[in-house]
PDB file of N, CA and C in Angstrom:
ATOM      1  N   UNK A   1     -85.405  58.601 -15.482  1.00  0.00           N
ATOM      2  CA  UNK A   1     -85.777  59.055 -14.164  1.00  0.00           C
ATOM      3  C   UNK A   1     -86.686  58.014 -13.519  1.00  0.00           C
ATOM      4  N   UNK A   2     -86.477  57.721 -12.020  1.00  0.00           N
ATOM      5  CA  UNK A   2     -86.977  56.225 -11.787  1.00  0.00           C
ATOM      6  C   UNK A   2     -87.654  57.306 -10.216  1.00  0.00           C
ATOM      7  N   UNK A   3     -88.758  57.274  -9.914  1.00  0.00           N
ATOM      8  CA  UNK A   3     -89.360  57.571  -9.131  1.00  0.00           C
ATOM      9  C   UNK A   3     -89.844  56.250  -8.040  1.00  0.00           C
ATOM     10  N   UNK A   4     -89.844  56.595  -6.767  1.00  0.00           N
ATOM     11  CA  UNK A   4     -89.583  55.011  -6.243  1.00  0.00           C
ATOM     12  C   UNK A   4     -90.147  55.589  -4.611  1.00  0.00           C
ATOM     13  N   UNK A   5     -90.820  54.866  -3.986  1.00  0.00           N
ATOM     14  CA  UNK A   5     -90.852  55.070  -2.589  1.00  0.00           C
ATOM     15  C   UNK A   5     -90.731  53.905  -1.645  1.00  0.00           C
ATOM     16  N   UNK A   6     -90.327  54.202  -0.631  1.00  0.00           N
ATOM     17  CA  UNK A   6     -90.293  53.136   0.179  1.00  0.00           C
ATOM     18  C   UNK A   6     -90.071  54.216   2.057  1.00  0.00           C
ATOM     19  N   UNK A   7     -90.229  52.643   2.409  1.00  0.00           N
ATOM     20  CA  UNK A   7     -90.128  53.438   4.384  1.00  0.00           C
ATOM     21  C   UNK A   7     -88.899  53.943   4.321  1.00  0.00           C
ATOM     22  N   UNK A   8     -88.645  54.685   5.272  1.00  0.00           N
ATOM     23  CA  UNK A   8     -87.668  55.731   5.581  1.00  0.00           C
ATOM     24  C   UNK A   8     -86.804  54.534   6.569  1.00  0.00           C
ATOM     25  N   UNK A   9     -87.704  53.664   7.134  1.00  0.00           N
ATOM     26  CA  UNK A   9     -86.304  52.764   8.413  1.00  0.00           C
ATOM     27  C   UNK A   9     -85.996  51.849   7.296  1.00  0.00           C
ATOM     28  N   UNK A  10     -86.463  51.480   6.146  1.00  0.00           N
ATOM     29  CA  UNK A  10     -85.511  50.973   5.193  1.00  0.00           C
ATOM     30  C   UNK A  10     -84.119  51.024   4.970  1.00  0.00           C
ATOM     31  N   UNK A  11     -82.882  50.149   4.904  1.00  0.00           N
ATOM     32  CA  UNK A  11     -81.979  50.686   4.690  1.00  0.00           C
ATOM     33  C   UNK A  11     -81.919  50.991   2.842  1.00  0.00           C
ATOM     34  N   UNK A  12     -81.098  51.907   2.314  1.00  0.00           N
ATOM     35  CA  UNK A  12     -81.150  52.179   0.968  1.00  0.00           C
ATOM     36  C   UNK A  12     -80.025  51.627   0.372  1.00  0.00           C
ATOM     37  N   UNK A  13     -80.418  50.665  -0.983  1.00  0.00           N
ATOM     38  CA  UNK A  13     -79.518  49.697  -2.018  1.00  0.00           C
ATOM     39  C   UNK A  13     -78.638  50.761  -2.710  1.00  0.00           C
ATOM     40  N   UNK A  14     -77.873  50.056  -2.973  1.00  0.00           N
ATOM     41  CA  UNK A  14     -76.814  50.666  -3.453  1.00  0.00           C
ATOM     42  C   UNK A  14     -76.889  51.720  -4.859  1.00  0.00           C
ATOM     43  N   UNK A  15     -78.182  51.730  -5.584  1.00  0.00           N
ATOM     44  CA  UNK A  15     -78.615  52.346  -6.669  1.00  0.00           C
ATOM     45  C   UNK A  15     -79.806  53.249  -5.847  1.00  0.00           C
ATOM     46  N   UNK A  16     -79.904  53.564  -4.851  1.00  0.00           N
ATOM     47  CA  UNK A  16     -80.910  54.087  -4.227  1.00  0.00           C
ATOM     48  C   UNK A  16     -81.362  55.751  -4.787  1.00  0.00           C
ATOM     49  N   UNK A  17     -80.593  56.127  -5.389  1.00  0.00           N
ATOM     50  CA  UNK A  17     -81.504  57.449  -6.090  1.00  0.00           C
ATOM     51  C   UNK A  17     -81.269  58.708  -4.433  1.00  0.00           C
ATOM     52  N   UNK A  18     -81.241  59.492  -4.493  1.00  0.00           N
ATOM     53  CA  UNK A  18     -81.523  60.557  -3.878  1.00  0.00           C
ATOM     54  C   UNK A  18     -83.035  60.408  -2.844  1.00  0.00           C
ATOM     55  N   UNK A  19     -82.828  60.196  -1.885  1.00  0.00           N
ATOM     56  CA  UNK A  19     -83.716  59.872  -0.709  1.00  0.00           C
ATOM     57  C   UNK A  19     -84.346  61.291   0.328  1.00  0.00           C
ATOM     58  N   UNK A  20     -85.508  61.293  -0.548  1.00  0.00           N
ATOM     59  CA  UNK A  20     -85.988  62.518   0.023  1.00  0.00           C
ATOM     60  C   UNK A  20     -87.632  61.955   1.456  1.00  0.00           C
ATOM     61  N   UNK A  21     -87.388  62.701   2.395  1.00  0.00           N
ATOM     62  CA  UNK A  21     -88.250  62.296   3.225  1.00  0.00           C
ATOM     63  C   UNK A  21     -89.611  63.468   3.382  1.00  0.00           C
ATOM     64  N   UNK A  22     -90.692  62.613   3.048  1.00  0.00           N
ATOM     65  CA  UNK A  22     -92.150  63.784   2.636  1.00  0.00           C
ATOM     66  C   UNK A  22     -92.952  63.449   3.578  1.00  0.00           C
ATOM     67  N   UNK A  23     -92.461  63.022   4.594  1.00  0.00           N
ATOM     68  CA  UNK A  23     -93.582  63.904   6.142  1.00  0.00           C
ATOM     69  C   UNK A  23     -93.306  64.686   6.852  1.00  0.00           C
ATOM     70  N   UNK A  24     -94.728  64.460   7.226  1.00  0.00           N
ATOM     71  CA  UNK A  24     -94.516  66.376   8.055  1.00  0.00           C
ATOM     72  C   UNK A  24     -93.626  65.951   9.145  1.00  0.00           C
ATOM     73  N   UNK A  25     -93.880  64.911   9.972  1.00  0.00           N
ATOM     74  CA  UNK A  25     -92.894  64.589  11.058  1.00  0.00           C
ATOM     75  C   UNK A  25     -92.007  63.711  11.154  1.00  0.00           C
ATOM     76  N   UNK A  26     -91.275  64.083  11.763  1.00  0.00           N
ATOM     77  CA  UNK A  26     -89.615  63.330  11.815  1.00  0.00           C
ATOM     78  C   UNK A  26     -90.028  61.743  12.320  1.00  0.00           C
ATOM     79  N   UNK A  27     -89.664  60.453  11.741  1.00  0.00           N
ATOM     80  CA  UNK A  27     -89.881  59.550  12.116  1.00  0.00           C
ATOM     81  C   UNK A  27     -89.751  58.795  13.184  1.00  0.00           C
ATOM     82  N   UNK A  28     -90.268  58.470  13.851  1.00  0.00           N
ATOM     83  CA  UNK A  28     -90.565  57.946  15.816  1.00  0.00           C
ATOM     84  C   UNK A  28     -88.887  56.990  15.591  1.00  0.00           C
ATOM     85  N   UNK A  29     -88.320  57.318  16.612  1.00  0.00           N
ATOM     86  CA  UNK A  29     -86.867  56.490  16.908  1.00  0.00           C
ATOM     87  C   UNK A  29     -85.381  56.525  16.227  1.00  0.00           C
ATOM     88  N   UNK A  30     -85.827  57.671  15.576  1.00  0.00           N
ATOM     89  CA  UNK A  30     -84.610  57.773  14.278  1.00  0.00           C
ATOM     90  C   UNK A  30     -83.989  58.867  14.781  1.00  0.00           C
ATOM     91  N   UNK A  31     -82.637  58.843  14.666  1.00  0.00           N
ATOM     92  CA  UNK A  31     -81.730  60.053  14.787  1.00  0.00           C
ATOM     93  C   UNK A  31     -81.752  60.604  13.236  1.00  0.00           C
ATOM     94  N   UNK A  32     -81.587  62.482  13.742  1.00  0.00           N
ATOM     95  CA  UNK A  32     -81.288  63.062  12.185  1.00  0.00           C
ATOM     96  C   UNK A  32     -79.720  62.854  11.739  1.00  0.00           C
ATOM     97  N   UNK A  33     -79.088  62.395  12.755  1.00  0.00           N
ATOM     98  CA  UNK A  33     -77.945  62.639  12.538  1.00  0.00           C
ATOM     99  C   UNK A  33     -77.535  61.304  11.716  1.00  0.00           C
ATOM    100  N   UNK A  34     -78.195  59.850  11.890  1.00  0.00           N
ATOM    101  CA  UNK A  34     -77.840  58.768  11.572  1.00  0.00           C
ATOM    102  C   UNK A  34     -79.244  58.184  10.376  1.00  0.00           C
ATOM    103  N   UNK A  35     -80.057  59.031   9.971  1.00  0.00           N
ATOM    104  CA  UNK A  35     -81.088  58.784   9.379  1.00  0.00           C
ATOM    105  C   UNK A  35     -80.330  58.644   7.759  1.00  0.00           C
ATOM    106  N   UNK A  36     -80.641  57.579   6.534  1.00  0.00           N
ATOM    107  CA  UNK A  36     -80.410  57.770   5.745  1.00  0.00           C
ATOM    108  C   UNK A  36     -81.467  58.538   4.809  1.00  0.00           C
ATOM    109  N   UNK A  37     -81.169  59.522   4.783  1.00  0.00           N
ATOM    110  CA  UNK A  37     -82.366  60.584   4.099  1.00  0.00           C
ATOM    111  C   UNK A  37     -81.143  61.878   3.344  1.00  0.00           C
ATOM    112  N   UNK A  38     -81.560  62.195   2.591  1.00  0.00           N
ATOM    113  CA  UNK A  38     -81.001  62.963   2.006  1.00  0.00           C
ATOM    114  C   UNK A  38     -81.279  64.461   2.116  1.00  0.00           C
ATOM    115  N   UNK A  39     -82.743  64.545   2.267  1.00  0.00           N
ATOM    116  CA  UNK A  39     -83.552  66.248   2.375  1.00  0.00           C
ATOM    117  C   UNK A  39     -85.041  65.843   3.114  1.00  0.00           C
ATOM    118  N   UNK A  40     -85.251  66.721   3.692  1.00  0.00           N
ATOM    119  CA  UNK A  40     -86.483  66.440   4.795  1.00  0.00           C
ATOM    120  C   UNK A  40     -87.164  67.336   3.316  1.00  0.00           C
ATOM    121  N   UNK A  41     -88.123  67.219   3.095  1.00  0.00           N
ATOM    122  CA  UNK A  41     -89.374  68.249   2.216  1.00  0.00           C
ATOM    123  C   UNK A  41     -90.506  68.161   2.679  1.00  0.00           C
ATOM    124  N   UNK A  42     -90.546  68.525   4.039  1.00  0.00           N
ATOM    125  CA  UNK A  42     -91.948  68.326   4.924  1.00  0.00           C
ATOM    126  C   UNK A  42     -93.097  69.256   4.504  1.00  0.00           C
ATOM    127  N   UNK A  43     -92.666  70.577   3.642  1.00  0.00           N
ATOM    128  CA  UNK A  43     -94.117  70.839   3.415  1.00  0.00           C
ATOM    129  C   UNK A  43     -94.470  70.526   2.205  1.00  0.00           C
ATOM    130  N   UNK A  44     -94.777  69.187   2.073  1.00  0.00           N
ATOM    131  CA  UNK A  44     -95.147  68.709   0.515  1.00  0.00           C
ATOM    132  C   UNK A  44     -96.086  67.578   1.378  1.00  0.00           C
ATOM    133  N   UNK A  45     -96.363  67.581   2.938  1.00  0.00           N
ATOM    134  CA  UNK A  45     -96.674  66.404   3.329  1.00  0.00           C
ATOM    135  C   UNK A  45     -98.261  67.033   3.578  1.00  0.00           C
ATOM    136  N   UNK A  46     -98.741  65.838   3.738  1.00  0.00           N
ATOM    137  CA  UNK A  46    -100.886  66.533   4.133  1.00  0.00           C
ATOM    138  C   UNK A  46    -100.602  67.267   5.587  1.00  0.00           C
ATOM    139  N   UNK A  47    -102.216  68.063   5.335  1.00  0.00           N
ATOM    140  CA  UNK A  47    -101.753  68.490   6.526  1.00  0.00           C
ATOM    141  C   UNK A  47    -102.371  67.383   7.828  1.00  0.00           C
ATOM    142  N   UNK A  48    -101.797  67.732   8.582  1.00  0.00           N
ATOM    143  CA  UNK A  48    -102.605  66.947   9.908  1.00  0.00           C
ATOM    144  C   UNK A  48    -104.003  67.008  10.279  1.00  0.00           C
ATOM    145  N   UNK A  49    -104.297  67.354   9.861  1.00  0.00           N
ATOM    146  CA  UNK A  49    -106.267  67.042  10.093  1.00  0.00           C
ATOM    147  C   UNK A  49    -106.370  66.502   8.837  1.00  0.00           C
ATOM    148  N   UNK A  50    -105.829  66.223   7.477  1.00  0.00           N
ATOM    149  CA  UNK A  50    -106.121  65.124   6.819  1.00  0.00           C
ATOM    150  C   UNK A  50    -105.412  63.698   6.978  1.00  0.00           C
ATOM    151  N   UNK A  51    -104.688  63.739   7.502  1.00  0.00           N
ATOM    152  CA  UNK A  51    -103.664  63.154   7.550  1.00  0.00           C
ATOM    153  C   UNK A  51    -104.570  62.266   9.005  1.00  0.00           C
ATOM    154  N   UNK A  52    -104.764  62.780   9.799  1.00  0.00           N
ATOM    155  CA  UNK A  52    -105.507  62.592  10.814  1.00  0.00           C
ATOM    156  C   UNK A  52    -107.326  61.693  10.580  1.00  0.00           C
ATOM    157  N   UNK A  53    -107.769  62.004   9.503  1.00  0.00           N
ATOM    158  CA  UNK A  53    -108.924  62.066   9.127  1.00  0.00           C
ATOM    159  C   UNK A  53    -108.460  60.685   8.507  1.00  0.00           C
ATOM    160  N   UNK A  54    -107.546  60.369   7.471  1.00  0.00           N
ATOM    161  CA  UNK A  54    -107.254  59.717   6.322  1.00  0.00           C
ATOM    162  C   UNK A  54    -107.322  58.016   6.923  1.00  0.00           C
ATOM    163  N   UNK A  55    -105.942  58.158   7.975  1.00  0.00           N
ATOM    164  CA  UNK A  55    -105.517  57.099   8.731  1.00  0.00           C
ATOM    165  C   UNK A  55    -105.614  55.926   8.109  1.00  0.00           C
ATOM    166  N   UNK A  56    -104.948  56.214   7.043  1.00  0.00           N
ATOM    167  CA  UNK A  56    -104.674  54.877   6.099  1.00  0.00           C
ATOM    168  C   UNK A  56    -105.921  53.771   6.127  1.00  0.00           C
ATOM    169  N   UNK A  57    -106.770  54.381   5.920  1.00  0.00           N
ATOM    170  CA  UNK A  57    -108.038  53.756   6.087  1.00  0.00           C
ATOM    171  C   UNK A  57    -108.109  53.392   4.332  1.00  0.00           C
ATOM    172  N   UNK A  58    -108.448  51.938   3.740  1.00  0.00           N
ATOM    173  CA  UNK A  58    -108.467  51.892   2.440  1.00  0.00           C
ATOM    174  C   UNK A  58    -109.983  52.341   1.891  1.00  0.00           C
ATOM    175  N   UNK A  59    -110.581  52.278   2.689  1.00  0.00           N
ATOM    176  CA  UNK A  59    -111.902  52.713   2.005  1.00  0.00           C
ATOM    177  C   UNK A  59    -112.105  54.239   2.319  1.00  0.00           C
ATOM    178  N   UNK A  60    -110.709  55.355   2.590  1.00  0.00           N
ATOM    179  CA  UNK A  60    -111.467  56.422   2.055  1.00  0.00           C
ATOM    180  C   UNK A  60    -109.980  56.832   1.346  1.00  0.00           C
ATOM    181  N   UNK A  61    -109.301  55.925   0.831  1.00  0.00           N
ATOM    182  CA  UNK A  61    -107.806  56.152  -0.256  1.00  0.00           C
ATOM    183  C   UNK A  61    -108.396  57.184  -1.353  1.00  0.00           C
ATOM    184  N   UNK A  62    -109.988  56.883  -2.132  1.00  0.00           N
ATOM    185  CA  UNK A  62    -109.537  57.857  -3.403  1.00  0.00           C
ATOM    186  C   UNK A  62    -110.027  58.988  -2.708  1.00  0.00           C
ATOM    187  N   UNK A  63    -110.985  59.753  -1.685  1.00  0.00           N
ATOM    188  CA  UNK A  63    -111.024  60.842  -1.385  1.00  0.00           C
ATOM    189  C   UNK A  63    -109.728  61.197  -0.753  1.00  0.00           C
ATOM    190  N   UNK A  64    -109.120  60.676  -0.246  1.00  0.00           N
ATOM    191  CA  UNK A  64    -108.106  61.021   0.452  1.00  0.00           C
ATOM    192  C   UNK A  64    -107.227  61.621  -0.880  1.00  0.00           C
ATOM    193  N   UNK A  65    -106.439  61.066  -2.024  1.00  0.00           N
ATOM    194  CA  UNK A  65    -106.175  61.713  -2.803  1.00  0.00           C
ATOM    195  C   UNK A  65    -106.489  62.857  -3.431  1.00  0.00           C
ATOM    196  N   UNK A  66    -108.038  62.928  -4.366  1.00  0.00           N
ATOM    197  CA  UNK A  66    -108.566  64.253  -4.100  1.00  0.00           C
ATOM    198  C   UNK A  66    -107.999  65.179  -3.138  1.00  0.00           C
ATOM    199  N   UNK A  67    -108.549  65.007  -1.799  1.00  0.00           N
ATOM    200  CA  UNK A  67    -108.232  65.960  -0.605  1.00  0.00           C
ATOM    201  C   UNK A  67    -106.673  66.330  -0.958  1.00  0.00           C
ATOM    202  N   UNK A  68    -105.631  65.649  -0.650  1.00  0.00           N
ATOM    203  CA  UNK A  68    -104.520  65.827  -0.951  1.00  0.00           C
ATOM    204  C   UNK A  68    -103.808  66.572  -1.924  1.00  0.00           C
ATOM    205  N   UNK A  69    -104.214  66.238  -3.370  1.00  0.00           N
ATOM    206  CA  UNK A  69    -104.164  66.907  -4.588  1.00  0.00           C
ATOM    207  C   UNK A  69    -104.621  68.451  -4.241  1.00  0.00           C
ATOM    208  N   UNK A  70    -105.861  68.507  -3.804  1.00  0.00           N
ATOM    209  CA  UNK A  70    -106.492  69.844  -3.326  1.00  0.00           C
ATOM    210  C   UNK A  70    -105.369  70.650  -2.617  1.00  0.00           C
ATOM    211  N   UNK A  71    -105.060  70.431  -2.047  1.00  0.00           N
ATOM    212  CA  UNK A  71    -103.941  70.748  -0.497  1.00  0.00           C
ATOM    213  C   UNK A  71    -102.910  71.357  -1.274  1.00  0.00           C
ATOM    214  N   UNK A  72    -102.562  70.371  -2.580  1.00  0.00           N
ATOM    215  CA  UNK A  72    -100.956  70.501  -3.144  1.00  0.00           C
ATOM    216  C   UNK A  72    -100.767  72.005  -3.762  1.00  0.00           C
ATOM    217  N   UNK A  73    -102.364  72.516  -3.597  1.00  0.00           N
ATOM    218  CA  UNK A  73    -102.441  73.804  -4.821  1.00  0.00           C
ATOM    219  C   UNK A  73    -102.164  75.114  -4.366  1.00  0.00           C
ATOM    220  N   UNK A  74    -101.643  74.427  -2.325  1.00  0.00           N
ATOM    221  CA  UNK A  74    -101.347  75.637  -1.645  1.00  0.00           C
ATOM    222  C   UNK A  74     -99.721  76.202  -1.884  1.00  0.00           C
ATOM    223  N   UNK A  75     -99.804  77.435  -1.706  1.00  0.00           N
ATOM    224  CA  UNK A  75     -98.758  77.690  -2.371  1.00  0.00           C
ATOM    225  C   UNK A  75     -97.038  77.467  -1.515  1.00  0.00           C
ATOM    226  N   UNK A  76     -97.694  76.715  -0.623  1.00  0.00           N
ATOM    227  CA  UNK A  76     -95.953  76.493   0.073  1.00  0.00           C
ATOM    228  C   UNK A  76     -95.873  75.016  -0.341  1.00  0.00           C
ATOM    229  N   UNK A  77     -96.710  74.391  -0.274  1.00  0.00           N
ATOM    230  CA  UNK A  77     -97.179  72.522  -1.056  1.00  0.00           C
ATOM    231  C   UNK A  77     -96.301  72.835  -2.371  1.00  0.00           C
ATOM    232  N   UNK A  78     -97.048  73.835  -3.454  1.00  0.00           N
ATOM    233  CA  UNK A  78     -97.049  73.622  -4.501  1.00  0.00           C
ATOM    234  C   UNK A  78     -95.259  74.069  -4.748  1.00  0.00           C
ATOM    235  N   UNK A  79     -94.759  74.721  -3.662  1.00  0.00           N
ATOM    236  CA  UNK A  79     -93.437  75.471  -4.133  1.00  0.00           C
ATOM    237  C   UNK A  79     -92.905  73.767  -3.952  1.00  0.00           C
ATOM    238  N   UNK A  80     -93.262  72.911  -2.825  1.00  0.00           N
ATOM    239  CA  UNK A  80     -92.288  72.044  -2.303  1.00  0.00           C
ATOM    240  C   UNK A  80     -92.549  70.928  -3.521  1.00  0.00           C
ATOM    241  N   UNK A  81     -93.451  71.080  -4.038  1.00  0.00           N
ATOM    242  CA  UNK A  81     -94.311  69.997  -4.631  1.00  0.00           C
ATOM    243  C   UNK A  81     -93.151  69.986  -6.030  1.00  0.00           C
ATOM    244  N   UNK A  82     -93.123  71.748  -6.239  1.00  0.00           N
ATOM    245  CA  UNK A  82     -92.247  71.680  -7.884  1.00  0.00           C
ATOM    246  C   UNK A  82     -90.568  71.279  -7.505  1.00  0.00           C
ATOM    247  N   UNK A  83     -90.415  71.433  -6.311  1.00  0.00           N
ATOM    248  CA  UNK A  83     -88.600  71.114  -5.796  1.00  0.00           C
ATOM    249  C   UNK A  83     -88.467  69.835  -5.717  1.00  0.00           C
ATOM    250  N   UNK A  84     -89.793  68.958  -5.217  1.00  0.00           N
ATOM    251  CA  UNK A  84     -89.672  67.283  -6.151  1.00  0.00           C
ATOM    252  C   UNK A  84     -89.454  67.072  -7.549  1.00  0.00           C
ATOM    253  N   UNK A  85     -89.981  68.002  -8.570  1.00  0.00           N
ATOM    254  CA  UNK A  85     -90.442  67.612  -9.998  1.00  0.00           C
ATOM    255  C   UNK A  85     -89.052  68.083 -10.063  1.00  0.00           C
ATOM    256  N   UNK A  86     -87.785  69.419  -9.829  1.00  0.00           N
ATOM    257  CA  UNK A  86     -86.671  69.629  -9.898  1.00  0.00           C
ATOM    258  C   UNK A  86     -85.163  68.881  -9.692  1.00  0.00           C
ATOM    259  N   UNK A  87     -85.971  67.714  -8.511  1.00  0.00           N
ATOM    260  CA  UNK A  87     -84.943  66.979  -7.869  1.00  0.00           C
ATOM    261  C   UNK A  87     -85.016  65.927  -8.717  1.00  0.00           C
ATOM    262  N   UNK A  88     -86.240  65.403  -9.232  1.00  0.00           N
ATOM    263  CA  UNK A  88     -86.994  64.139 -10.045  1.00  0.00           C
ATOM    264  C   UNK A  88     -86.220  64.347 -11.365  1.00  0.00           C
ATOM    265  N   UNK A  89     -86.044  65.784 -11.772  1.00  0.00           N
ATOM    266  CA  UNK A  89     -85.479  66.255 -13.551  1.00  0.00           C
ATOM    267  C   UNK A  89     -84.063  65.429 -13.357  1.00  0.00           C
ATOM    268  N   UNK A  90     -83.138  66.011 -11.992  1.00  0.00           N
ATOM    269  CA  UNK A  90     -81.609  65.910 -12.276  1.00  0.00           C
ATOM    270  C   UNK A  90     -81.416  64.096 -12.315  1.00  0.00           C
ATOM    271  N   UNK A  91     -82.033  63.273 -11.672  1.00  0.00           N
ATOM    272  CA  UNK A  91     -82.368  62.108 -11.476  1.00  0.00           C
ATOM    273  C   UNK A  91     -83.219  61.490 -10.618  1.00  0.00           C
ATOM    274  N   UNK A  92     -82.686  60.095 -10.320  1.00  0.00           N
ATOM    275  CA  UNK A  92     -83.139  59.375  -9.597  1.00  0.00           C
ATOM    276  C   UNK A  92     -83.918  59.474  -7.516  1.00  0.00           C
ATOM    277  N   UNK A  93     -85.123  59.652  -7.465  1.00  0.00           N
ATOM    278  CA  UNK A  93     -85.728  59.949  -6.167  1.00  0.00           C
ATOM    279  C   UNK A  93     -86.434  58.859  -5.834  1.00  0.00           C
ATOM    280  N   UNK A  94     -86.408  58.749  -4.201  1.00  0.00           N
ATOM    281  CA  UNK A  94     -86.618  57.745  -3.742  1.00  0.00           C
ATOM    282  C   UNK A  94     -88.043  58.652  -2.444  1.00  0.00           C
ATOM    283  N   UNK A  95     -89.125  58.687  -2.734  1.00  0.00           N
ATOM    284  CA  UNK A  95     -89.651  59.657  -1.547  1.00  0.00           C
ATOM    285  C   UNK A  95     -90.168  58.547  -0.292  1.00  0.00           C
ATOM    286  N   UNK A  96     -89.319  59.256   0.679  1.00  0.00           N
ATOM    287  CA  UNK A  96     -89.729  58.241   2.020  1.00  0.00           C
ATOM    288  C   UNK A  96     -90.614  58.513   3.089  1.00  0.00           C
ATOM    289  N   UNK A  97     -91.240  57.420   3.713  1.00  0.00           N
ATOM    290  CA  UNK A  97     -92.251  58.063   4.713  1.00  0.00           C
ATOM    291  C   UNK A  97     -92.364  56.969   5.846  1.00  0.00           C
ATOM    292  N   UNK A  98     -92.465  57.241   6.954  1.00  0.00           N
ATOM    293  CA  UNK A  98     -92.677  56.039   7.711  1.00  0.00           C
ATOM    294  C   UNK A  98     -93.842  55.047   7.998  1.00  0.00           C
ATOM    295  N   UNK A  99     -94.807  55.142   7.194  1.00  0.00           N
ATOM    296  CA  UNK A  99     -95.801  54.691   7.048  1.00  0.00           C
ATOM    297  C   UNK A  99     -95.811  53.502   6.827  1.00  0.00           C
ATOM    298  N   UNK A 100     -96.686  52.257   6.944  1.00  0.00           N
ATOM    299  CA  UNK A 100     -96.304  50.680   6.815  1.00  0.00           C
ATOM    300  C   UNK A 100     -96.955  50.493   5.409  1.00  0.00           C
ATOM    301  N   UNK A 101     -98.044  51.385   5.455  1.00  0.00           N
ATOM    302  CA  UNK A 101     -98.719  51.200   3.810  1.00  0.00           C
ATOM    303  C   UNK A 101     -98.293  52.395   2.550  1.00  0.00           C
ATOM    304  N   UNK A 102     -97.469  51.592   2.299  1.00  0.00           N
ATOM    305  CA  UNK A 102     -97.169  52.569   0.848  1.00  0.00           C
ATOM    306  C   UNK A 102     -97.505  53.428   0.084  1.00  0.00           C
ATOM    307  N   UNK A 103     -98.270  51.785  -0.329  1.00  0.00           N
ATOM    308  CA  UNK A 103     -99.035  51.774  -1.870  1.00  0.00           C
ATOM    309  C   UNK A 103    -100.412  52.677  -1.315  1.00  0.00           C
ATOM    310  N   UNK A 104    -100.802  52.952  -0.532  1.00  0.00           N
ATOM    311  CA  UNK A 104    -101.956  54.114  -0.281  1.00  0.00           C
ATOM    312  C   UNK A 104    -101.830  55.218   0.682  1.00  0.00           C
ATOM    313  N   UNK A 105    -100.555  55.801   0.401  1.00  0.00           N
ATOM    314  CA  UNK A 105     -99.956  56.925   1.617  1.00  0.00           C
ATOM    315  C   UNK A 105     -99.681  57.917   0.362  1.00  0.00           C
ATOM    316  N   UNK A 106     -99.663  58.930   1.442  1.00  0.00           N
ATOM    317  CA  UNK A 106     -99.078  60.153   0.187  1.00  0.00           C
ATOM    318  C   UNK A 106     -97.972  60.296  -0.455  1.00  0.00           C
ATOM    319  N   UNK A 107     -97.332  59.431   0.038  1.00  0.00           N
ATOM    320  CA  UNK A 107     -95.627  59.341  -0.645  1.00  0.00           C
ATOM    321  C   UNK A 107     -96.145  58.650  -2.105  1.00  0.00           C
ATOM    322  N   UNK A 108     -97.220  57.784  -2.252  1.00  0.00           N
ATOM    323  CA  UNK A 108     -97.817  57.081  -3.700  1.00  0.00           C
ATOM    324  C   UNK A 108     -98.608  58.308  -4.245  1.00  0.00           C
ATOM    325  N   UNK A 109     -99.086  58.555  -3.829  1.00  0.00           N
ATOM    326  CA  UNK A 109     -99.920  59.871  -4.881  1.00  0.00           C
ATOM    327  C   UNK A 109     -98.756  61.219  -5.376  1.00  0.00           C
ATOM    328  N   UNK A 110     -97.653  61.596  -4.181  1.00  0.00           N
ATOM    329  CA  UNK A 110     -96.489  62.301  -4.940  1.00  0.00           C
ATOM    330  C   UNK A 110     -95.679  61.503  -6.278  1.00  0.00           C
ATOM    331  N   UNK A 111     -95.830  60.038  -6.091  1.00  0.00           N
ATOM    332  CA  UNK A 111     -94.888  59.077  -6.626  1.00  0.00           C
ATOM    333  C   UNK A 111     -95.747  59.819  -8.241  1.00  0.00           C
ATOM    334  N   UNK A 112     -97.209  59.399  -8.187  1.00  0.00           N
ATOM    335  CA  UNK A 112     -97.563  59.300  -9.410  1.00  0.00           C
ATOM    336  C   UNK A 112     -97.684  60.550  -9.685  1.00  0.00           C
ATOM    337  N   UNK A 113     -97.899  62.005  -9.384  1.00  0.00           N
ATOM    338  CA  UNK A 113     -97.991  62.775  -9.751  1.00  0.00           C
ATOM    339  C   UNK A 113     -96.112  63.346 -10.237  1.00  0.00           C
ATOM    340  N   UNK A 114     -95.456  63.135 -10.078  1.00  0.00           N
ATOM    341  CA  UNK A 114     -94.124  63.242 -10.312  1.00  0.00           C
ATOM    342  C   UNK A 114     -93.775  62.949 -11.055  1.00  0.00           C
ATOM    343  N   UNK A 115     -94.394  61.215 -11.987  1.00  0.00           N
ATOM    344  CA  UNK A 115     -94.113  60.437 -13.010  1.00  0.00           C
ATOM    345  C   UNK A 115     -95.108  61.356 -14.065  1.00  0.00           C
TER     346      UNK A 115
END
């Protein structure tokens, strides 16, 4: 099982795994109809006043996790949270987000909590 994230305007390689998209909002310029995404799982995403608060700011990344983790323990998070760990069992997931920073967005803290 290969857990993997990347941007959503990415196009996806030919081994691309099941492409699930984990924000709350639909990505600025993209059709749903032409989007390569496989399943929207928007409530697994922060909510907007953290999300808002967070702003990919690197110096508040580890509270921001905390906060996040906190969030996940709600129970519509946590339902969406276990339909990743379900999708993650059958194989290969790719969780996407439109964010420019990855490696410190919530699509990386689902990444590692998944692994």
């Amino acid at each position: 099982m290969v857990i993997a994230t990347a941007r959503v305007y990415d196009r996806p390689g030919p081994d691309a795994g099941r492409r699930v998209l984990v924000d709350r909002l639909w990505p600025r310029g993209m059709r749903k109809e032409d989007a390569p995404v496989d399943e929207w799982c928007r409530d697994v995403a922060p909510s907007n006043e953290l999300r808002r608060w967070y702003g990919h700011d690197p110096a508040r990344t580890a509270e921001f996790r905390e906060r996040y983790v906190a969030e996940l323990a709600d129970p519509a998070r946590a339902a969406a949270l276990e339909h990743l760990r379900e999708l993650a069992a059958g194989g290969d997931v790719v969780l996407l987000s439109s964010t420019t920073a990855l490696e410190i967005s919530h699509a990386a803290v689902l990444a590692e909590l998944l692994r």
